[in-house]
PDB file of N, CA and C in Angstrom:
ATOM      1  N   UNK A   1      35.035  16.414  -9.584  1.00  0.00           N
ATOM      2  CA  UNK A   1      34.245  17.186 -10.507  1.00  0.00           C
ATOM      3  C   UNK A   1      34.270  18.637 -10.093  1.00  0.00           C
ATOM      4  N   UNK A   2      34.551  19.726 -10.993  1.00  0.00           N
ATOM      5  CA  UNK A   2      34.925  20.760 -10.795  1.00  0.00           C
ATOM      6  C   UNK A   2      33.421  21.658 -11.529  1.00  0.00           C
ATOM      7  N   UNK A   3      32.777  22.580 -10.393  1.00  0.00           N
ATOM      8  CA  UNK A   3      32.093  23.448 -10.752  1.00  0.00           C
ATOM      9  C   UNK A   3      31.998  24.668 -11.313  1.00  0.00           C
ATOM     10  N   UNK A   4      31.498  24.398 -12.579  1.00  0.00           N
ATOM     11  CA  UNK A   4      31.774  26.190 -13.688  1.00  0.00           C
ATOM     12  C   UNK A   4      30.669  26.798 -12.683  1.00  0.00           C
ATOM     13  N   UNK A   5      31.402  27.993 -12.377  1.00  0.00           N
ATOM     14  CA  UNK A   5      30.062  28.847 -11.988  1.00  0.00           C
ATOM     15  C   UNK A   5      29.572  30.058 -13.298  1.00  0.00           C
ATOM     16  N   UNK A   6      30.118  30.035 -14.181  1.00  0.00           N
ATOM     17  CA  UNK A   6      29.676  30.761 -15.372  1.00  0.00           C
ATOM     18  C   UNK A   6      28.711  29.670 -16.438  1.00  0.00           C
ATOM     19  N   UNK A   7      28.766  28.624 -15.971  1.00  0.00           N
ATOM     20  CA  UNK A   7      27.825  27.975 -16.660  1.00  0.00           C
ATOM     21  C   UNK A   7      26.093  28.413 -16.725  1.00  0.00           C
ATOM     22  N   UNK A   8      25.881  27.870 -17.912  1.00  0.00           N
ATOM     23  CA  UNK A   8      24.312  27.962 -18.071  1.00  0.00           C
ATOM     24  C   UNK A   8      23.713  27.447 -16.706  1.00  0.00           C
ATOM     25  N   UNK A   9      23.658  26.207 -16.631  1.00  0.00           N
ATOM     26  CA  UNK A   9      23.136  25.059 -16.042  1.00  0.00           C
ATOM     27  C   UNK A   9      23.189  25.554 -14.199  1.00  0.00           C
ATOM     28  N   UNK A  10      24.655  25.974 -13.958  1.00  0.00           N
ATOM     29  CA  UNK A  10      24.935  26.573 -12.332  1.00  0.00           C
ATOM     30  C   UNK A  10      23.905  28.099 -12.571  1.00  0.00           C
ATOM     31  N   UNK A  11      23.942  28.706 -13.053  1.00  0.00           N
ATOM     32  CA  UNK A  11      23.440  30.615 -13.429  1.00  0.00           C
ATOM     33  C   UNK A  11      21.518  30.106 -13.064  1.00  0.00           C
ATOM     34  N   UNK A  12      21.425  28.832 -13.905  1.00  0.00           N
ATOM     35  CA  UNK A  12      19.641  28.138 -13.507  1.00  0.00           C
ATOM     36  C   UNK A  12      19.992  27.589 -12.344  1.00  0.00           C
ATOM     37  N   UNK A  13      20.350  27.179 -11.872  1.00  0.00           N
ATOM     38  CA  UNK A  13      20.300  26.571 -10.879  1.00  0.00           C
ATOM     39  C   UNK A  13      20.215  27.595  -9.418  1.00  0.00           C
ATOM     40  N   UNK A  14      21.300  28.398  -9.857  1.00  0.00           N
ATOM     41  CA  UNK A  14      21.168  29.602  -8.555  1.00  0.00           C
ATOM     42  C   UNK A  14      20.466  30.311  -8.523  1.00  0.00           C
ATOM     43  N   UNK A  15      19.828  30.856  -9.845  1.00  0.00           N
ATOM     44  CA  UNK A  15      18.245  31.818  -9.606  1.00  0.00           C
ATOM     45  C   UNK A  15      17.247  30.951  -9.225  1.00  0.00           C
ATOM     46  N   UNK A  16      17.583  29.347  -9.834  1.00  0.00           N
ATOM     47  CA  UNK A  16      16.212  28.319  -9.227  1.00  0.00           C
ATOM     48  C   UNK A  16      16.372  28.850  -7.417  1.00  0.00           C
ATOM     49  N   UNK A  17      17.445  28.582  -6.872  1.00  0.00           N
ATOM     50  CA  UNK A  17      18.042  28.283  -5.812  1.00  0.00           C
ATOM     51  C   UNK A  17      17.033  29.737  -4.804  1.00  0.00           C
ATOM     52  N   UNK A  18      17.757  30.938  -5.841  1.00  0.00           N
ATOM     53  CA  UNK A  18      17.369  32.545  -4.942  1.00  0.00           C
ATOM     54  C   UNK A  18      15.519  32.580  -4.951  1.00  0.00           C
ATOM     55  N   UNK A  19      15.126  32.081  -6.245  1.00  0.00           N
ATOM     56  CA  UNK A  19      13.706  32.606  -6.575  1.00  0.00           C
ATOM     57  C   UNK A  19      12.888  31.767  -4.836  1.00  0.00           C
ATOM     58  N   UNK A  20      13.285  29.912  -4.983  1.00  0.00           N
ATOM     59  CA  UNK A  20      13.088  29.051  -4.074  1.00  0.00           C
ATOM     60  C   UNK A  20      12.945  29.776  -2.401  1.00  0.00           C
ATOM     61  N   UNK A  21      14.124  30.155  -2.355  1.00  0.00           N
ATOM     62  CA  UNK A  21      14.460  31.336  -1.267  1.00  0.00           C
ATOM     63  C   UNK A  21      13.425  32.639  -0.901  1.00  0.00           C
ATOM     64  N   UNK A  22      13.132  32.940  -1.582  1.00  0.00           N
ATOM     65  CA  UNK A  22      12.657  34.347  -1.741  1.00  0.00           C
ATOM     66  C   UNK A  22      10.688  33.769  -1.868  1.00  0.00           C
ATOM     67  N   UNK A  23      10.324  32.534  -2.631  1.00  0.00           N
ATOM     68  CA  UNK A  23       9.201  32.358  -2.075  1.00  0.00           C
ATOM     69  C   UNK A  23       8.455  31.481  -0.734  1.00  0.00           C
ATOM     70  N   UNK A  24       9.745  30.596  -0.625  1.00  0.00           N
ATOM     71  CA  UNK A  24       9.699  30.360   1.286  1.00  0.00           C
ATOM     72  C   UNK A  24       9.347  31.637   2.160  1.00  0.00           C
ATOM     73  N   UNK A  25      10.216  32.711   2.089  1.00  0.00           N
ATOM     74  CA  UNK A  25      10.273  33.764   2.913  1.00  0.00           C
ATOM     75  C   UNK A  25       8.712  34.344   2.686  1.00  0.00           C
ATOM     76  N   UNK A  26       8.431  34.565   1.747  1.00  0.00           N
ATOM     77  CA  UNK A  26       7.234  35.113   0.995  1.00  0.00           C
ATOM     78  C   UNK A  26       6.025  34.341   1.807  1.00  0.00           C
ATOM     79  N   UNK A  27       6.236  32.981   1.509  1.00  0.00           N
ATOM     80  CA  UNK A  27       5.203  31.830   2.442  1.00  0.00           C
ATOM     81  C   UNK A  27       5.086  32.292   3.989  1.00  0.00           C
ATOM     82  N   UNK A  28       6.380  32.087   4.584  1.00  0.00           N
ATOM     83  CA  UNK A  28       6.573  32.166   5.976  1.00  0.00           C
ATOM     84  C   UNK A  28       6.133  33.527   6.369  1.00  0.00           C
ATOM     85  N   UNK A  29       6.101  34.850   5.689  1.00  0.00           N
ATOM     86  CA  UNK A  29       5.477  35.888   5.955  1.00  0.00           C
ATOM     87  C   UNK A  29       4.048  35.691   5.821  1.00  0.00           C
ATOM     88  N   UNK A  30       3.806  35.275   4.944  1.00  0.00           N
ATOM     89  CA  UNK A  30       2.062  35.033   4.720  1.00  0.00           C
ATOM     90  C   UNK A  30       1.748  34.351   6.565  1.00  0.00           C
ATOM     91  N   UNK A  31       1.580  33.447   6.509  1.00  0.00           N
ATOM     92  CA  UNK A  31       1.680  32.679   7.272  1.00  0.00           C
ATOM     93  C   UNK A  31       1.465  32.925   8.845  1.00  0.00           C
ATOM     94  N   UNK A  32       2.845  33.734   8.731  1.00  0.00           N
ATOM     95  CA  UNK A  32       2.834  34.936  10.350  1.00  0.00           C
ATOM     96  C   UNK A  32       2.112  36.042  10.382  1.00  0.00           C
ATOM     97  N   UNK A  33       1.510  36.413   8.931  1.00  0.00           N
ATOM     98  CA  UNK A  33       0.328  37.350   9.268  1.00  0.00           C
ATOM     99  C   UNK A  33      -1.151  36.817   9.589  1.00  0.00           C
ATOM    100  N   UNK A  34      -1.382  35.524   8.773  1.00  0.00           N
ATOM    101  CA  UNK A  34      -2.378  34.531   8.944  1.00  0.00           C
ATOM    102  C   UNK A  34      -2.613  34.349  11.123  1.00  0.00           C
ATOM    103  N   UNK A  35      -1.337  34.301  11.105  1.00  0.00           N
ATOM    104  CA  UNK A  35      -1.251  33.643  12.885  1.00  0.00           C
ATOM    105  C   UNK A  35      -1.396  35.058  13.575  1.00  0.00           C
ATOM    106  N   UNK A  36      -1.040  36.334  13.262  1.00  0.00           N
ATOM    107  CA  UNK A  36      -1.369  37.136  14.025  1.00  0.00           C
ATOM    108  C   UNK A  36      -2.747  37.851  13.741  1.00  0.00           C
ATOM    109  N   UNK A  37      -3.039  38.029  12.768  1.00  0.00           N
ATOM    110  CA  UNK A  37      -4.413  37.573  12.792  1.00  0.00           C
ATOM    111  C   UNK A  37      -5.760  37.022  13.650  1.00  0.00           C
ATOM    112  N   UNK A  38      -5.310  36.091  13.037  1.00  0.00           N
ATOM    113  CA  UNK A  38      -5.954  34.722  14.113  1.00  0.00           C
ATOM    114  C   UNK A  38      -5.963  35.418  15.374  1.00  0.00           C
ATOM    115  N   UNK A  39      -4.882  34.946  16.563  1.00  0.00           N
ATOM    116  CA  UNK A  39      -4.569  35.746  17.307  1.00  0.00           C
ATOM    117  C   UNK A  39      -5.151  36.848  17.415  1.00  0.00           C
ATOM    118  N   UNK A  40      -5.068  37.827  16.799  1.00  0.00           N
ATOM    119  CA  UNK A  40      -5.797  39.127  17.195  1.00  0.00           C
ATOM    120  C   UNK A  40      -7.531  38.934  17.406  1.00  0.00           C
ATOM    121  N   UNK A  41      -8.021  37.827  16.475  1.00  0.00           N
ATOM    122  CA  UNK A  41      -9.138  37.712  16.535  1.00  0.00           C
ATOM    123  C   UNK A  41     -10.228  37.001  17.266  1.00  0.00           C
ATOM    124  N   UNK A  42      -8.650  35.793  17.933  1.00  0.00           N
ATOM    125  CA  UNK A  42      -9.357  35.102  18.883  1.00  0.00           C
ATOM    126  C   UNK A  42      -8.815  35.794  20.269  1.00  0.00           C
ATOM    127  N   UNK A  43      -8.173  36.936  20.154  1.00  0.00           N
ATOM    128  CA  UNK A  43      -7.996  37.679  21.589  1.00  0.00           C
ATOM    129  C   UNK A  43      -9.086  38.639  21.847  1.00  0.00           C
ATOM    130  N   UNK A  44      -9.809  39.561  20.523  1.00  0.00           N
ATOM    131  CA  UNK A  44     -10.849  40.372  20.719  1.00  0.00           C
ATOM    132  C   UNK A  44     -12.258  39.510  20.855  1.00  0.00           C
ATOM    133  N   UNK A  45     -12.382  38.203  20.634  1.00  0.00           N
ATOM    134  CA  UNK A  45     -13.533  37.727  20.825  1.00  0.00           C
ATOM    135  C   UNK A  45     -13.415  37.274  22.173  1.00  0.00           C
ATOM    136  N   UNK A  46     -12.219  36.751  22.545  1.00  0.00           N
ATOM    137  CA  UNK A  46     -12.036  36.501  24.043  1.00  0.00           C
ATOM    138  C   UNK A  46     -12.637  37.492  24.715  1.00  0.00           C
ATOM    139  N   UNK A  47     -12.163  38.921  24.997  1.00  0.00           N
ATOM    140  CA  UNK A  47     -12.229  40.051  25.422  1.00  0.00           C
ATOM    141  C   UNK A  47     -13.759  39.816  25.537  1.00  0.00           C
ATOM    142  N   UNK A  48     -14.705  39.990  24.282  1.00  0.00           N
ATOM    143  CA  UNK A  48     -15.958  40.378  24.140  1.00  0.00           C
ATOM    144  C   UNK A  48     -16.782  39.197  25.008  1.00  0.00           C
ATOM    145  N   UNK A  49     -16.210  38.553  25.166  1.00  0.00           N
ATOM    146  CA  UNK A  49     -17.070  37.242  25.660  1.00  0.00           C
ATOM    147  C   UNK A  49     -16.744  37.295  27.591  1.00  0.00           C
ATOM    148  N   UNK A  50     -15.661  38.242  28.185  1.00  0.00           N
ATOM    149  CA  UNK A  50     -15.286  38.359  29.356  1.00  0.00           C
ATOM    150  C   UNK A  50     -15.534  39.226  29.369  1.00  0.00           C
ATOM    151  N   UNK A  51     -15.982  40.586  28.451  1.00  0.00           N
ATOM    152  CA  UNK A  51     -16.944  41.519  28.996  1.00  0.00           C
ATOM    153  C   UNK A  51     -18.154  41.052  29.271  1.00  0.00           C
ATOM    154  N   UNK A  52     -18.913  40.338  28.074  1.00  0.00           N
ATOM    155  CA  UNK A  52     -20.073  40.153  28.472  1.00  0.00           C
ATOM    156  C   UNK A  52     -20.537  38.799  29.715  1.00  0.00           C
ATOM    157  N   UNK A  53     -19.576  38.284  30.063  1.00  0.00           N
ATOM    158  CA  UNK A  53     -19.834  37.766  31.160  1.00  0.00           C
ATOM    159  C   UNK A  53     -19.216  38.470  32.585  1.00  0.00           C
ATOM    160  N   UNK A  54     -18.946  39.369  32.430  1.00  0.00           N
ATOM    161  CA  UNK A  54     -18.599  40.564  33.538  1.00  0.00           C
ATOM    162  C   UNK A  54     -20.025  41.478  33.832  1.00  0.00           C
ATOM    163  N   UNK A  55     -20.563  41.387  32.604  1.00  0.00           N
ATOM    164  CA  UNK A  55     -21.745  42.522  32.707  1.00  0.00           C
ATOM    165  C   UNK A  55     -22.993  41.148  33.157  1.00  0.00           C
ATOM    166  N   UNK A  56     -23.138  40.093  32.878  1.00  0.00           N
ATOM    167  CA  UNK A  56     -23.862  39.328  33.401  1.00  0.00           C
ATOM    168  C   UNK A  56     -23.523  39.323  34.745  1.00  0.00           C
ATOM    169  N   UNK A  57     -22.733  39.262  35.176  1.00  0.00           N
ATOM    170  CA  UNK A  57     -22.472  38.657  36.651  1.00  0.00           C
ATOM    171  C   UNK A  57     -22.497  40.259  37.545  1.00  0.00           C
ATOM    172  N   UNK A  58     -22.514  40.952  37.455  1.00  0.00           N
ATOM    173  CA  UNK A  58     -22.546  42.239  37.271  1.00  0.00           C
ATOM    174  C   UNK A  58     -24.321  42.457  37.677  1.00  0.00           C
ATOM    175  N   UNK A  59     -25.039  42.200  36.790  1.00  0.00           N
ATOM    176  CA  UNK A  59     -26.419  41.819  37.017  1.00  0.00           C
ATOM    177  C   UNK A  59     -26.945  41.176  38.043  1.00  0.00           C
ATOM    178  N   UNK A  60     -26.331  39.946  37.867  1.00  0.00           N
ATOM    179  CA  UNK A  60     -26.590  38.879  38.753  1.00  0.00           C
ATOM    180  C   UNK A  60     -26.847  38.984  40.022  1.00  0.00           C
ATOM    181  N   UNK A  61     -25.353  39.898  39.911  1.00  0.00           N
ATOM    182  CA  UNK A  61     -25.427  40.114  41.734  1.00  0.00           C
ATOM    183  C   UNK A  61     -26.120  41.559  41.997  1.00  0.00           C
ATOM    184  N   UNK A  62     -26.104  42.511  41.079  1.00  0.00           N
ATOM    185  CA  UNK A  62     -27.355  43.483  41.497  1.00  0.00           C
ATOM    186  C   UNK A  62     -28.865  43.082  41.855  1.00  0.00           C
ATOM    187  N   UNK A  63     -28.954  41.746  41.021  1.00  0.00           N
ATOM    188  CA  UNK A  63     -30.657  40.907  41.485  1.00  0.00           C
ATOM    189  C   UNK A  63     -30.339  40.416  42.679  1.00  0.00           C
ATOM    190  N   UNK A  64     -29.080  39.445  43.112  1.00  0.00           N
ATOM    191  CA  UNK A  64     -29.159  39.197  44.432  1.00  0.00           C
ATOM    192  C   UNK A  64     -28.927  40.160  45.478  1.00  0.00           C
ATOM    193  N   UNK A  65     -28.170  41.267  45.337  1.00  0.00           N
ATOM    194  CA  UNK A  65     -28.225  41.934  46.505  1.00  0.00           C
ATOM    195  C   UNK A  65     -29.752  42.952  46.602  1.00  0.00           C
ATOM    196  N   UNK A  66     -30.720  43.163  45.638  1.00  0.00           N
ATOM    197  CA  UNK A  66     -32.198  43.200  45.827  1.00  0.00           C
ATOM    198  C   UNK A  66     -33.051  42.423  46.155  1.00  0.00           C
ATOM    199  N   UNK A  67     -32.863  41.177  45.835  1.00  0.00           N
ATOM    200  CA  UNK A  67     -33.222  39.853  46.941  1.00  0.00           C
ATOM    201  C   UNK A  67     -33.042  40.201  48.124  1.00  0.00           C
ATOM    202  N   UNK A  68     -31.685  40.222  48.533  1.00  0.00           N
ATOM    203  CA  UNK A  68     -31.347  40.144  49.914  1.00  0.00           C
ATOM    204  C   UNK A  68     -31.966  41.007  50.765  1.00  0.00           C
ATOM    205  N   UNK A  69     -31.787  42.578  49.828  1.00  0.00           N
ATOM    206  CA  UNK A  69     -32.429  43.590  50.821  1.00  0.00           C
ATOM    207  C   UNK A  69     -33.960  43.529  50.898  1.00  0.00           C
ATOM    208  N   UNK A  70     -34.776  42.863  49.935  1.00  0.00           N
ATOM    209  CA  UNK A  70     -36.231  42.074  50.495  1.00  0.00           C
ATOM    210  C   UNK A  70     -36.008  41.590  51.472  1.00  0.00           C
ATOM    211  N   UNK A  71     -35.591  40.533  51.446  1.00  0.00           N
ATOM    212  CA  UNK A  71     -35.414  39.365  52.340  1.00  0.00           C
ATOM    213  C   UNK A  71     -35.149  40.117  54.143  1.00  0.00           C
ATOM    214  N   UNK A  72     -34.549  40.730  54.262  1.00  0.00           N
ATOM    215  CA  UNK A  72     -34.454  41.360  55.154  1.00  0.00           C
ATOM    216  C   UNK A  72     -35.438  42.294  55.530  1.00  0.00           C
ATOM    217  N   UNK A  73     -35.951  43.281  54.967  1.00  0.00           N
ATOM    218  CA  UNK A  73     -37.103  43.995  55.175  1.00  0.00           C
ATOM    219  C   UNK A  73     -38.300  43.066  55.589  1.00  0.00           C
ATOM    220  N   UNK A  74     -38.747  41.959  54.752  1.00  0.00           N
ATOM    221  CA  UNK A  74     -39.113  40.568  55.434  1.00  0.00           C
ATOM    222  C   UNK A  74     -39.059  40.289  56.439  1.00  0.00           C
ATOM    223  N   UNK A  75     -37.473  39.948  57.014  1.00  0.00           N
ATOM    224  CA  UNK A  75     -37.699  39.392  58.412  1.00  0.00           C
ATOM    225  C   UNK A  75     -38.217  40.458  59.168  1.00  0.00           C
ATOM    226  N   UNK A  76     -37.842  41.819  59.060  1.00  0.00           N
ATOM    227  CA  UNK A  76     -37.808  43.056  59.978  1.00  0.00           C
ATOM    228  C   UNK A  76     -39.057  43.086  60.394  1.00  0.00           C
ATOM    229  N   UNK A  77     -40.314  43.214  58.944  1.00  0.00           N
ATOM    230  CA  UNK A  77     -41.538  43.436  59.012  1.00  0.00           C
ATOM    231  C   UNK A  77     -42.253  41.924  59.699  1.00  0.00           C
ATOM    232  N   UNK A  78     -41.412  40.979  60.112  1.00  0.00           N
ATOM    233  CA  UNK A  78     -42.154  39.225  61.022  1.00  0.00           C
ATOM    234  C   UNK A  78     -41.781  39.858  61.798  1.00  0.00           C
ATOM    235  N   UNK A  79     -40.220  40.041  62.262  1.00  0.00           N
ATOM    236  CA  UNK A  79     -39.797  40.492  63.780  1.00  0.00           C
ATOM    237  C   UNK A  79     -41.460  41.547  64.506  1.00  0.00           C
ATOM    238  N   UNK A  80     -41.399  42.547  63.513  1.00  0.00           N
ATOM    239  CA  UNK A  80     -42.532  43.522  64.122  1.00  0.00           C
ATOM    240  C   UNK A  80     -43.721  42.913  64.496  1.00  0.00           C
ATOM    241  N   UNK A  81     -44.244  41.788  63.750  1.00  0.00           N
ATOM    242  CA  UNK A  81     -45.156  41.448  63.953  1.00  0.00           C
ATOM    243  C   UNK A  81     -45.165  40.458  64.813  1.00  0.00           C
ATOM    244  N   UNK A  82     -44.176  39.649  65.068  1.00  0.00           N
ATOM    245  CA  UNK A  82     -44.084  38.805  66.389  1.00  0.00           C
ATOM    246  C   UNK A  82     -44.003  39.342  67.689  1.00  0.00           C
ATOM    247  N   UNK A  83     -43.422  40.728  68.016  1.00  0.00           N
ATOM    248  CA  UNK A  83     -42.840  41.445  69.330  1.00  0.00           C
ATOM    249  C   UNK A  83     -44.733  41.876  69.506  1.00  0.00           C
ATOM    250  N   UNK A  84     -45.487  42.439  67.776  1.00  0.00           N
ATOM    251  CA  UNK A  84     -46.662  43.048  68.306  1.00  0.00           C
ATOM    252  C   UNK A  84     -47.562  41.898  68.924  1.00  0.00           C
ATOM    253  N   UNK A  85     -47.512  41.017  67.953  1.00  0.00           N
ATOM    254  CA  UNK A  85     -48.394  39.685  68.968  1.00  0.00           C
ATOM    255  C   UNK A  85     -47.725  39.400  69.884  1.00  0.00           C
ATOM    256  N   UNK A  86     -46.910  39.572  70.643  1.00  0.00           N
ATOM    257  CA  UNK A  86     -46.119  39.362  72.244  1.00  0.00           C
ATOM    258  C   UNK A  86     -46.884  40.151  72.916  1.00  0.00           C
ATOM    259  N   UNK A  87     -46.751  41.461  71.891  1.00  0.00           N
ATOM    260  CA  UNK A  87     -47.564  42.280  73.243  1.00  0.00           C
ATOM    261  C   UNK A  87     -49.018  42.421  73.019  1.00  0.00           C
ATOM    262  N   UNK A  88     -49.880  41.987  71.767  1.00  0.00           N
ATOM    263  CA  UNK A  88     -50.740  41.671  72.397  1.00  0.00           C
ATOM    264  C   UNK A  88     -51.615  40.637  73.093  1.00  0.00           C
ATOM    265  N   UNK A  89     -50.661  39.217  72.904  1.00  0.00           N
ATOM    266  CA  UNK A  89     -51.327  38.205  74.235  1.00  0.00           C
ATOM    267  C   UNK A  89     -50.696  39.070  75.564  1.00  0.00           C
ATOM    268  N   UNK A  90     -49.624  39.520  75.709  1.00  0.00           N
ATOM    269  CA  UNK A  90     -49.372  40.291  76.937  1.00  0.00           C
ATOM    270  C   UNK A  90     -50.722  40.818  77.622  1.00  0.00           C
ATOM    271  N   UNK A  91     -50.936  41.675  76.878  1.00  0.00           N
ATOM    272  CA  UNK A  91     -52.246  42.834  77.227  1.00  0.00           C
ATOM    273  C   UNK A  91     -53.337  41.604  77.598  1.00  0.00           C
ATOM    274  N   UNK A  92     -54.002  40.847  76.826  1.00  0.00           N
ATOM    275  CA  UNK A  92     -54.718  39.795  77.174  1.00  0.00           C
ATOM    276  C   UNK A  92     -54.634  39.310  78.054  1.00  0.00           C
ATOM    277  N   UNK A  93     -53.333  38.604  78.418  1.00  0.00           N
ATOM    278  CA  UNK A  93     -53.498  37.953  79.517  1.00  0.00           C
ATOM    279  C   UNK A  93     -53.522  38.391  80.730  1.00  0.00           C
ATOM    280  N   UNK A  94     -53.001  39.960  80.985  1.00  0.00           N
ATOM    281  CA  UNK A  94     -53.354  41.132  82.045  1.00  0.00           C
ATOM    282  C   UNK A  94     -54.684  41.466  82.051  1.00  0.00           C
ATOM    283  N   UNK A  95     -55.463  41.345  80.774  1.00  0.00           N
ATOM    284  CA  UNK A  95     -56.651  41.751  80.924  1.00  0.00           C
ATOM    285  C   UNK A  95     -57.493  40.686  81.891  1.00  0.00           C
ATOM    286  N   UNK A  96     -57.105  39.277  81.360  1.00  0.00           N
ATOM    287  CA  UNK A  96     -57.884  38.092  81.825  1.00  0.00           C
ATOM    288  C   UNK A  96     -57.540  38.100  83.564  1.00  0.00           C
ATOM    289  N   UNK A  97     -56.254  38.592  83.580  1.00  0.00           N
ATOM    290  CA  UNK A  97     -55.843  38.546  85.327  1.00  0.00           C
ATOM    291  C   UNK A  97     -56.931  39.302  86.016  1.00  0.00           C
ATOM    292  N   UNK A  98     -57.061  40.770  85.341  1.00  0.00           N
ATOM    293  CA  UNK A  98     -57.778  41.645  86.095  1.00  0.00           C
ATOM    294  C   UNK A  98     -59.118  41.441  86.676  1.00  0.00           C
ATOM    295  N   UNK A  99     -59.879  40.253  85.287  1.00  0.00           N
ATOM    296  CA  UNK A  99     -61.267  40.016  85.367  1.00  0.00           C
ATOM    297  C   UNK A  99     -61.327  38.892  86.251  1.00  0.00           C
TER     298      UNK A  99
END
């Protein structure tokens, strides 16, 4: 079987063929803008969600390292007060020697 290409029937068939063509491409562009998109949108919410858990933790540890430096002023201010009650049963018990 030998193909007219001046035929009606081939002339529909090949614009069926180009139009077919041309709205795949059309699709597949849609499509890849749909995905970069996306993409773009689930990369800037990423972002926003690792800033704001940067700025939490960020916090976090500004409360703990103000803890800590309590906590320490704490012991400093027991230390003082243990060395002062050292020295004053010291004194006491020199006093009690003397009497």
């Amino acid at each position: 079987m030998k193909i007219d290409k001046d035929s009606e029937e081939y002339k529909a068939a090949w614009e069926l063929e180009v139009w077919k063509r041309a709205e795949e491409a059309k699709f597949k562009t849609h499509l890849k803008q749909i995905e970069l998109k996306t993409i773009e949108d689930v990369t800037k919410d990423w972002k926003m969600k690792e800033e704001k858990r940067d700025l939490e933790l960020a916090s976090q540890m500004s409360g703990l390292e103000n803890l800590e430096k309590k906590m320490r002023a704490k012991v400093q201010e027991l230390q003082k007060r243990e060395q002062k009650i050292i020295q004053l049963e010291d004194e006491l018990k020199h006093k009690i020697n003397e009497v």
